[in-house]
Protein backbone atom coordinates (compact mmCIF):
# COMPACT_ATOMS: atom_id res chain seq x y z
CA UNK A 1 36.53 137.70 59.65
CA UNK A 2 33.14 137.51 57.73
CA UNK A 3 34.54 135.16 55.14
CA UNK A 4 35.65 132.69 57.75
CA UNK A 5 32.54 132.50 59.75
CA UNK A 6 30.23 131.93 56.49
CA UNK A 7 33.03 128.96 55.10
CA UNK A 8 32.37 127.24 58.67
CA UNK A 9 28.89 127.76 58.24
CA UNK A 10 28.95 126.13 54.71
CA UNK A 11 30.98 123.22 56.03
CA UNK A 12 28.47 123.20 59.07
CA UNK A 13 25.53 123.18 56.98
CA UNK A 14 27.35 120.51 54.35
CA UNK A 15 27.73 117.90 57.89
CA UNK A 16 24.37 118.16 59.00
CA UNK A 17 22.80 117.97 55.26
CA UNK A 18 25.18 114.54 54.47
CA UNK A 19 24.20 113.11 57.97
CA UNK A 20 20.63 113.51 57.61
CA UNK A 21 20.62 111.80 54.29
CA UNK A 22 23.26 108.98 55.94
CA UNK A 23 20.00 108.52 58.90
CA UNK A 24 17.30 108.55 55.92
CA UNK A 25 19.38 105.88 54.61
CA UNK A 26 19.87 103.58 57.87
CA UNK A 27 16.62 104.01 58.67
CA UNK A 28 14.98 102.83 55.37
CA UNK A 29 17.82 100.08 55.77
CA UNK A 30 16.30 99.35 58.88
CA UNK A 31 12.39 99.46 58.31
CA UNK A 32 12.61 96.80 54.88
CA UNK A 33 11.22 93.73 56.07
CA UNK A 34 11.85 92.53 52.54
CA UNK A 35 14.76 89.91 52.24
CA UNK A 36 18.20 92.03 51.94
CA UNK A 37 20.35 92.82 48.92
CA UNK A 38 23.55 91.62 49.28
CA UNK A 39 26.92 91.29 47.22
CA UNK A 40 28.84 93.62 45.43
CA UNK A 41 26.20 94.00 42.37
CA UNK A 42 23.07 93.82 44.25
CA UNK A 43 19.99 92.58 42.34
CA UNK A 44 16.53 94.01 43.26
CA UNK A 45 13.25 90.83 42.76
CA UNK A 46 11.34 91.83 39.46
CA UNK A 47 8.33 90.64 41.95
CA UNK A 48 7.71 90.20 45.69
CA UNK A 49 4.43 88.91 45.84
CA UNK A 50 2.87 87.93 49.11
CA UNK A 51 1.14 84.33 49.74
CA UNK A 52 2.44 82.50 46.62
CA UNK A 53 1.29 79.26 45.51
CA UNK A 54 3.07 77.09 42.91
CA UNK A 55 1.12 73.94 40.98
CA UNK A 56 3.66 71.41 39.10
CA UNK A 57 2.14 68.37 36.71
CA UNK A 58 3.37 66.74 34.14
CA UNK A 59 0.96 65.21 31.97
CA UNK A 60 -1.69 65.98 33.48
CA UNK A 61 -0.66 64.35 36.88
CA UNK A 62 0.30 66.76 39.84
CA UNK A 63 3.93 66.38 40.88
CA UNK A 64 3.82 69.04 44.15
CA UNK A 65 2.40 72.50 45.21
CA UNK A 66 4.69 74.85 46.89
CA UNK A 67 3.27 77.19 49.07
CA UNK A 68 5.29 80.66 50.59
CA UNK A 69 4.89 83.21 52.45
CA UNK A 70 6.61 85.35 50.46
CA UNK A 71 8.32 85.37 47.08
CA UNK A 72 11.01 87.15 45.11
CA UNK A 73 11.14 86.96 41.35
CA UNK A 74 14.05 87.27 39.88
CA UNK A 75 13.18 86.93 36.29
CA UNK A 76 16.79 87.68 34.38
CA UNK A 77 17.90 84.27 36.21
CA UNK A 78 14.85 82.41 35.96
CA UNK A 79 14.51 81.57 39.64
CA UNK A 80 11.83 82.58 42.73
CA UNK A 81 13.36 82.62 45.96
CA UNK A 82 10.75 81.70 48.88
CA UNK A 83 10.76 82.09 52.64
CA UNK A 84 8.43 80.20 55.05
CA UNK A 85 8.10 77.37 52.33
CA UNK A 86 5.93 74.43 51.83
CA UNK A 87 5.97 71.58 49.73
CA UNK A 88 2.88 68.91 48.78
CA UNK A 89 4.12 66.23 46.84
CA UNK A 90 1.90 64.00 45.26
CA UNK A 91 1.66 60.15 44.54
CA UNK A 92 0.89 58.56 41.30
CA UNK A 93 -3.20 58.32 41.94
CA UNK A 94 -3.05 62.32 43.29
CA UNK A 95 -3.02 61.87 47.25
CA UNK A 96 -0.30 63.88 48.93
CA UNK A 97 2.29 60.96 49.82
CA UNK A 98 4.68 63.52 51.87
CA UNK A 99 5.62 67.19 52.66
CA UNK A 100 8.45 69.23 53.07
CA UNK A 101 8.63 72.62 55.06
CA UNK A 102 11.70 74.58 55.83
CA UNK A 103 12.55 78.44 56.64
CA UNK A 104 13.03 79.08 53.11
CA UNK A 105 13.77 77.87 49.57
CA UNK A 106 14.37 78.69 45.91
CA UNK A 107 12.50 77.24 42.70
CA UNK A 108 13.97 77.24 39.60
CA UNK A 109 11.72 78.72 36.65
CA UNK A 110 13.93 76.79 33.60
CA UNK A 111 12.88 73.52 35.39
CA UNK A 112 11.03 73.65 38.12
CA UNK A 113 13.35 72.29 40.38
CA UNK A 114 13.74 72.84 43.82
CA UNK A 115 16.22 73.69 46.66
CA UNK A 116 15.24 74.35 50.44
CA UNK A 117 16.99 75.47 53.38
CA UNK A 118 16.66 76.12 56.99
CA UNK A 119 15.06 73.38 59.40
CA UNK A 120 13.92 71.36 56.41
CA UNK A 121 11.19 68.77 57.78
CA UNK A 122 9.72 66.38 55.66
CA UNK A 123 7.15 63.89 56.82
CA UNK A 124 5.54 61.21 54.29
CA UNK A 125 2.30 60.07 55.07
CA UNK A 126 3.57 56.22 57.14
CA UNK A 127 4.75 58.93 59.96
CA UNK A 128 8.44 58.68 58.41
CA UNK A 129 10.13 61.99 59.04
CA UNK A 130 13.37 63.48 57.55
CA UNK A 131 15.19 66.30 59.28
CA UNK A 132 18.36 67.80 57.35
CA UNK A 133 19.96 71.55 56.69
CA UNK A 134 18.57 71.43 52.86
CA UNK A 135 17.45 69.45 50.25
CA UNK A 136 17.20 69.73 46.51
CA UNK A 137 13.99 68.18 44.20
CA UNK A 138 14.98 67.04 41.41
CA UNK A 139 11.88 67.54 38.67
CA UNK A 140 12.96 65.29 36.06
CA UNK A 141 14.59 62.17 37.85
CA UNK A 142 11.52 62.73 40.56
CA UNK A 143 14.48 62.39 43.40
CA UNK A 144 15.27 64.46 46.80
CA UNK A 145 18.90 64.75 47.34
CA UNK A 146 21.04 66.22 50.23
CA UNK A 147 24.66 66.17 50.89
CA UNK A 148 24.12 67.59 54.79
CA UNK A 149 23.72 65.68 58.28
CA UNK A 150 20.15 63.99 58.35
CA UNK A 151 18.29 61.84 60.83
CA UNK A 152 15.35 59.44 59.55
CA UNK A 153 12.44 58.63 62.38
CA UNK A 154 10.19 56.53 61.85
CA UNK A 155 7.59 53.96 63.92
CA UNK A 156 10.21 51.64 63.27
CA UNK A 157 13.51 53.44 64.52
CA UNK A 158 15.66 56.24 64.38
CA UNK A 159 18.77 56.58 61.76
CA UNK A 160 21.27 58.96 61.21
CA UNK A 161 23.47 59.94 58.58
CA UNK A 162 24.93 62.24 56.09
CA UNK A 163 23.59 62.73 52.14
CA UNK A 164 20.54 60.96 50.80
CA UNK A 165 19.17 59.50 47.80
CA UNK A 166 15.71 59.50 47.39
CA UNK A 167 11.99 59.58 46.31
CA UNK A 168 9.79 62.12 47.49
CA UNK A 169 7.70 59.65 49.48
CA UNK A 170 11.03 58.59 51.09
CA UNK A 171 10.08 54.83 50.30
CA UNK A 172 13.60 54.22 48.30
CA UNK A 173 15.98 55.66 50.36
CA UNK A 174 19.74 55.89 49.88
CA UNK A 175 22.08 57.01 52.50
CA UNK A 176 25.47 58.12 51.00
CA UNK A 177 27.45 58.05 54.08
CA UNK A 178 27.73 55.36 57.37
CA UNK A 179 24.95 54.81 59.34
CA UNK A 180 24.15 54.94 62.87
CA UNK A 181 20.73 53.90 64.88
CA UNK A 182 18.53 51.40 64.76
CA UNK A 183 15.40 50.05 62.88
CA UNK A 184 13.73 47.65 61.19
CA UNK A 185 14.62 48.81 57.54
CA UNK A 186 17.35 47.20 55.37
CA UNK A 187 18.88 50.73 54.77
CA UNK A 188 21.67 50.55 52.44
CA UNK A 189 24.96 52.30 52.32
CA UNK A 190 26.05 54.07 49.30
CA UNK A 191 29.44 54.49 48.36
């Protein structure tokens, strides 16, 4: 009768130790603010550094500045993955010609380009504002490119459409898809 009561016990005792480690682990589940881990190989940010600020030039002329609230390095990949993003971009004499906000973005390291996502905003600085899903920068061709639903406003009318085509300043804009609205502008469809 001893031997029965100290196996139930044991198994008691083994239950209440594997729970409290399954509650330690919910709970520090729970309490990360940081941006999850997900997938079946999970890859933990060499870096999450708070307040980051990115300059980009090329040849001595300043392309953008990216600011976040928050980044995560992941340095085996060569990429930064942002939240609370925004973008600066810069004209060709160095005043800030439009910028870009969304929920969050990534950047990548090999070269420099860009991708953001989540209520992505961009407003140049003739009041023309783009609204889309995401939208990728393009470093070297110096383009903004999206394949999702977008609407154009501007003082001159409202357009609406799906992919783009453009420069950063949104003065050469083309729309890949039919268009629907109205304004001024000799938009042109792509094919």
């Amino acid at each position: 009768m001893k031997s029965e009561v100290k196996s139930q016990r044991s198994k008691v005792k083994t239950r209440a130790a594997g729970c409290r480690v399954l509650y330690a682990v919910c709970f520090m589940l729970l309490a990360c603010n940081d941006k999850p881990v997900c997938g079946p190989n999970p890859v933990l940010p060499s870096q999450v550094i708070e307040g980051f600020t990115l300059h980009e030039s090329s040849s001595g002329k300043r392309l953008y500045t990216l600011e976040a609230q928050k980044a995560y390095v992941y340095d085996p990949v060569q990429r930064v993955d942002v939240t609370g993003l925004r973008v600066l971009f810069y004209d060709e004499v160095g005043g800030v010609h439009s910028t870009l906000v969304a929920d969050e973005g990534s950047i990548y390291s090999k070269n420099e380009d860009l991708v953001a996502r989540g209520h992505v905003i961009v407003r140049t600085s003739d009041s023309t504002v783009l609204v889309t899903d995401s939208l990728s920068w393009s470093n070297l061709g110096r383009l903004v490119r999206t394949d999702a639903d977008l609407v154009i406003e501007t003082p001159k009318g409202r357009v609406e459409g799906k992919g783009l085509v453009s420069d950063a300043g949104l003065n050469k804009i083309d729309i890949l898809s039919p268009v629907k609205g109205t304004s001024d502008y000799d938009f042109e469809t792509g094919k």
